[in-house]
N, C-alpha and C. Protein backbone atom coordinates (compact mmCIF):
# COMPACT_ATOMS: atom_id res chain seq x y z
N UNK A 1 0.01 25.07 25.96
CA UNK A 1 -0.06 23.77 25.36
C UNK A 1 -1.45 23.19 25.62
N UNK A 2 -2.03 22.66 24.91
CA UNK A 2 -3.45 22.22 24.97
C UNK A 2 -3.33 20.60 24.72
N UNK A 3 -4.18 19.84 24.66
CA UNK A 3 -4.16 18.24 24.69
C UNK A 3 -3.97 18.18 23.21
N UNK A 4 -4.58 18.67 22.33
CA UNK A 4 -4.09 18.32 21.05
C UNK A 4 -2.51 18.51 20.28
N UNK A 5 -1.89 18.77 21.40
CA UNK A 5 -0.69 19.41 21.08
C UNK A 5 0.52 18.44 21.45
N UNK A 6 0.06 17.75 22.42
CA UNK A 6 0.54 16.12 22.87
C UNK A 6 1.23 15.32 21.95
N UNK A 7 2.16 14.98 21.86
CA UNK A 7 3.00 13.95 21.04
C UNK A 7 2.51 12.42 20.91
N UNK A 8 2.50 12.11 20.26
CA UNK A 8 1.83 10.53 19.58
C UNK A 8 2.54 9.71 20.74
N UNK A 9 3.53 9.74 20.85
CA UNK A 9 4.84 8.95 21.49
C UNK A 9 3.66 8.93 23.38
N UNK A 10 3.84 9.76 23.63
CA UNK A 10 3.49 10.17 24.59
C UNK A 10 1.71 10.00 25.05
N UNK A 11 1.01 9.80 24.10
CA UNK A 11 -0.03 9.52 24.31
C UNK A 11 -0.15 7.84 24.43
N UNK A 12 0.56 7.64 23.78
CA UNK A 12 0.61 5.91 23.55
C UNK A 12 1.38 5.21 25.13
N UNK A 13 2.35 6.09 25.68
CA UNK A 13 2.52 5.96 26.73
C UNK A 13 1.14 5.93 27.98
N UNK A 14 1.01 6.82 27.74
CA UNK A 14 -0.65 7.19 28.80
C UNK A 14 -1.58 6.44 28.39
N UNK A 15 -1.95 6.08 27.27
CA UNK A 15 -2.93 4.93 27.12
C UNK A 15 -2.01 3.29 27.88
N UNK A 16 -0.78 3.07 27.32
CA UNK A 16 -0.26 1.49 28.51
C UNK A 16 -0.42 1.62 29.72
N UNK A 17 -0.10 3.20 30.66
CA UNK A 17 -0.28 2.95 31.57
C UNK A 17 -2.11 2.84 32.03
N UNK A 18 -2.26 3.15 31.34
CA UNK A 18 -3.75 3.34 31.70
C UNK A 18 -4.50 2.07 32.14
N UNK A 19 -4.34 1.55 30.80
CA UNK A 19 -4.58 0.01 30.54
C UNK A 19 -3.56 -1.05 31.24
N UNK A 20 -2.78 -1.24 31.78
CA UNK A 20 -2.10 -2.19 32.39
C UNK A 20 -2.38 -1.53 33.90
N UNK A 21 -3.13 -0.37 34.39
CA UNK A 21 -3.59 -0.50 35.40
C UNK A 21 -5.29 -0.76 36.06
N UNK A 22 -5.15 -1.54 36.60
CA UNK A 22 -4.77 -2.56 37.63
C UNK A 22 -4.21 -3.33 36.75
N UNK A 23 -3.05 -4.61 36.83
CA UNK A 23 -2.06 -5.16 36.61
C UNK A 23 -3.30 -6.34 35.89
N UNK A 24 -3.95 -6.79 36.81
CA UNK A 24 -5.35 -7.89 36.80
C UNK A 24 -6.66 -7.75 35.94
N UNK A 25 -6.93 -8.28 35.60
CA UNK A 25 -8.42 -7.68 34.85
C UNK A 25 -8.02 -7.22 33.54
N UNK A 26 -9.07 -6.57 32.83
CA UNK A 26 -9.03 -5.82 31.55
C UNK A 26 -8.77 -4.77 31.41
N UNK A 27 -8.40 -4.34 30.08
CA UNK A 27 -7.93 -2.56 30.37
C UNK A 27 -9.06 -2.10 30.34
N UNK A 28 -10.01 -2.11 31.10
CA UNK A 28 -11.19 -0.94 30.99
C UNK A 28 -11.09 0.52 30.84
N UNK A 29 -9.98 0.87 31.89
CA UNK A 29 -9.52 2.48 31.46
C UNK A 29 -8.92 2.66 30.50
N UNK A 30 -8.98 1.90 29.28
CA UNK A 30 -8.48 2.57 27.87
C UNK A 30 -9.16 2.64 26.84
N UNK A 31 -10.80 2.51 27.33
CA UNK A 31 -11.55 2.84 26.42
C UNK A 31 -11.76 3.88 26.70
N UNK A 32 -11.91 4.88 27.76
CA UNK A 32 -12.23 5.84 28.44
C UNK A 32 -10.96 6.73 27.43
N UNK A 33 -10.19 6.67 27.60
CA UNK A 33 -9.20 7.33 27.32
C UNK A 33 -9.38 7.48 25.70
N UNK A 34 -9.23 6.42 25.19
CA UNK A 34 -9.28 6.64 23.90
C UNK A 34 -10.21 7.51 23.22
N UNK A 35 -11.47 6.67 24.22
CA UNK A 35 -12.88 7.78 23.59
C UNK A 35 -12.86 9.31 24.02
N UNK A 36 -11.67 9.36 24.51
CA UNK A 36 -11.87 11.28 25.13
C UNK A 36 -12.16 11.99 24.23
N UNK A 37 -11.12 11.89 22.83
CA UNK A 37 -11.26 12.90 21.48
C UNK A 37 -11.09 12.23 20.73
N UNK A 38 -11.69 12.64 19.52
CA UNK A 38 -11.56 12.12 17.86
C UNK A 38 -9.66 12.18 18.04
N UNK A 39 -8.82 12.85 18.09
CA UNK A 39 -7.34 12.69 18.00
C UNK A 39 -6.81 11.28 18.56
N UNK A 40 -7.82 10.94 19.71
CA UNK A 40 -6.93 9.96 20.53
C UNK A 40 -6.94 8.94 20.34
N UNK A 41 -8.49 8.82 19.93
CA UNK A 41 -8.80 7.42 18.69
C UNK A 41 -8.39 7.23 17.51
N UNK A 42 -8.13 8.56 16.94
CA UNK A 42 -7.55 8.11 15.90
C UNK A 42 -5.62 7.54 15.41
N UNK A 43 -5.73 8.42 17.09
CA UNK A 43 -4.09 7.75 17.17
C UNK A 43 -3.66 6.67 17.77
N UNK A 44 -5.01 6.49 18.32
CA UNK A 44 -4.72 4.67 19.32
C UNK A 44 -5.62 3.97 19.30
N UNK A 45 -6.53 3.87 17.79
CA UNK A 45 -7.27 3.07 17.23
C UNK A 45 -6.32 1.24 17.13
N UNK A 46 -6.77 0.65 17.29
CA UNK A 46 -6.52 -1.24 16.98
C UNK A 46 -5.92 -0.95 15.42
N UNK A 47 -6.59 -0.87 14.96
CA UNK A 47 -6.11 -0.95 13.14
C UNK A 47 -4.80 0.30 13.26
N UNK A 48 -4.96 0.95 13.91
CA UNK A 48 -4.00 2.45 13.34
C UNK A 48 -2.73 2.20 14.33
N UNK A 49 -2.45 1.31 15.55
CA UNK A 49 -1.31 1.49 16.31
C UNK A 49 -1.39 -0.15 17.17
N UNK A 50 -1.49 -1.07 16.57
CA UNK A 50 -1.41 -2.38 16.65
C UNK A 50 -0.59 -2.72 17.67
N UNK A 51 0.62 -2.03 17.32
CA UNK A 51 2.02 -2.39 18.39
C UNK A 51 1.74 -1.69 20.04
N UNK A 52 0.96 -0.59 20.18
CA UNK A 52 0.23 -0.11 21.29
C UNK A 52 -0.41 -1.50 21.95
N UNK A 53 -1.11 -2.25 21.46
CA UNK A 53 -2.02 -3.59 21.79
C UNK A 53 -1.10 -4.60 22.20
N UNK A 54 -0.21 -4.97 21.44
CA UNK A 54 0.64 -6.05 21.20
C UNK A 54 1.87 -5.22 22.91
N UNK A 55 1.90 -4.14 23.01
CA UNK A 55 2.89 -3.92 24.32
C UNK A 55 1.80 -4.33 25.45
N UNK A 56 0.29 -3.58 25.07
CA UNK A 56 -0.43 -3.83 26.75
C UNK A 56 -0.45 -5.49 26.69
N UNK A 57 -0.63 -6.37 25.98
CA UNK A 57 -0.84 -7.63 25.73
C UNK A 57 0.54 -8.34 26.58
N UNK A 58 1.29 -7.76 26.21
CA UNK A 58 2.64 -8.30 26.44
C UNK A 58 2.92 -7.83 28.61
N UNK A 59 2.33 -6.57 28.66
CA UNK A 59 2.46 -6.60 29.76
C UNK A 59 1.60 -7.00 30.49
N UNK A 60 0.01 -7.50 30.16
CA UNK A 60 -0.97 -7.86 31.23
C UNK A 60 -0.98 -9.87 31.35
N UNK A 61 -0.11 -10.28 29.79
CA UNK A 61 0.28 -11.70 30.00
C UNK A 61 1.41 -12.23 30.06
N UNK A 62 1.92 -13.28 30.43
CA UNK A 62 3.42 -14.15 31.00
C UNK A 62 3.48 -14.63 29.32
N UNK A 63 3.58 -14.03 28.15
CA UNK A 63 4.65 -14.37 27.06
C UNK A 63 5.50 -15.48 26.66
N UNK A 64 5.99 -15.92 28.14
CA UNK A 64 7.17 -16.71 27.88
C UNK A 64 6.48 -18.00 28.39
N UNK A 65 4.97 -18.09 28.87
CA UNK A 65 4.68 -19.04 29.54
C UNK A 65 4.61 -20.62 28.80
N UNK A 66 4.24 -20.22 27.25
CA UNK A 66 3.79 -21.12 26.07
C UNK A 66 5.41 -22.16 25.49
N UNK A 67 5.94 -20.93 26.05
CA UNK A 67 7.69 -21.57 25.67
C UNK A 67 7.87 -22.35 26.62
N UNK A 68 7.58 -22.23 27.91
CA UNK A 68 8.53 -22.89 28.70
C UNK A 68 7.38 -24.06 29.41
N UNK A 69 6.27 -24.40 28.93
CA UNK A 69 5.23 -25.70 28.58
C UNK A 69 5.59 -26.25 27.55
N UNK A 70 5.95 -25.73 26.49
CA UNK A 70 5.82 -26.00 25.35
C UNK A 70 7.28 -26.69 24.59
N UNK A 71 8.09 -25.83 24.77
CA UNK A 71 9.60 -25.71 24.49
C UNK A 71 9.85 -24.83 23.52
N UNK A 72 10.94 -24.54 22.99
CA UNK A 72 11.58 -23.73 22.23
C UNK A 72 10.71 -23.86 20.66
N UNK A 73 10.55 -24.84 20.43
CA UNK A 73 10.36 -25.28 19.44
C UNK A 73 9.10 -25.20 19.05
């Protein structure tokens, strides 16, 4: 099995953890990652896997914080 052989599912996994580690700060290690190969960018490009962004987003900020300043509404 070689890296290009890697499942989409599974790469997208290894890029969140990548990026939500350290918990603090920016994902710096997911540019690294991404830029490894033309495959990895092109599978965890911003425009091409949005919802990849929208999970690290969700795990490096408090989500619920705007609701519960704010209210439901």
């Amino acid at each position: 099995m070689s890296f290009g052989d890697i499942p989409q599912e599974v790469l997208e996994n290894i890029a969140l953890y990548t990026a939500i580690d350290p918990l603090l700060g920016p994902p710096a290690g997911l540019l690294s990652f991404v830029s490894s190969s033309k495959r990895t960018y092109d599978t965890l490009a911003l425009n091409k896997n949005p919802l990849l962004y929208a999970r690290i987003c969700a795990a490096k900020f408090d989500l619920d914080a705007p609701a519960r300043r704010l209210g439901k509404d």
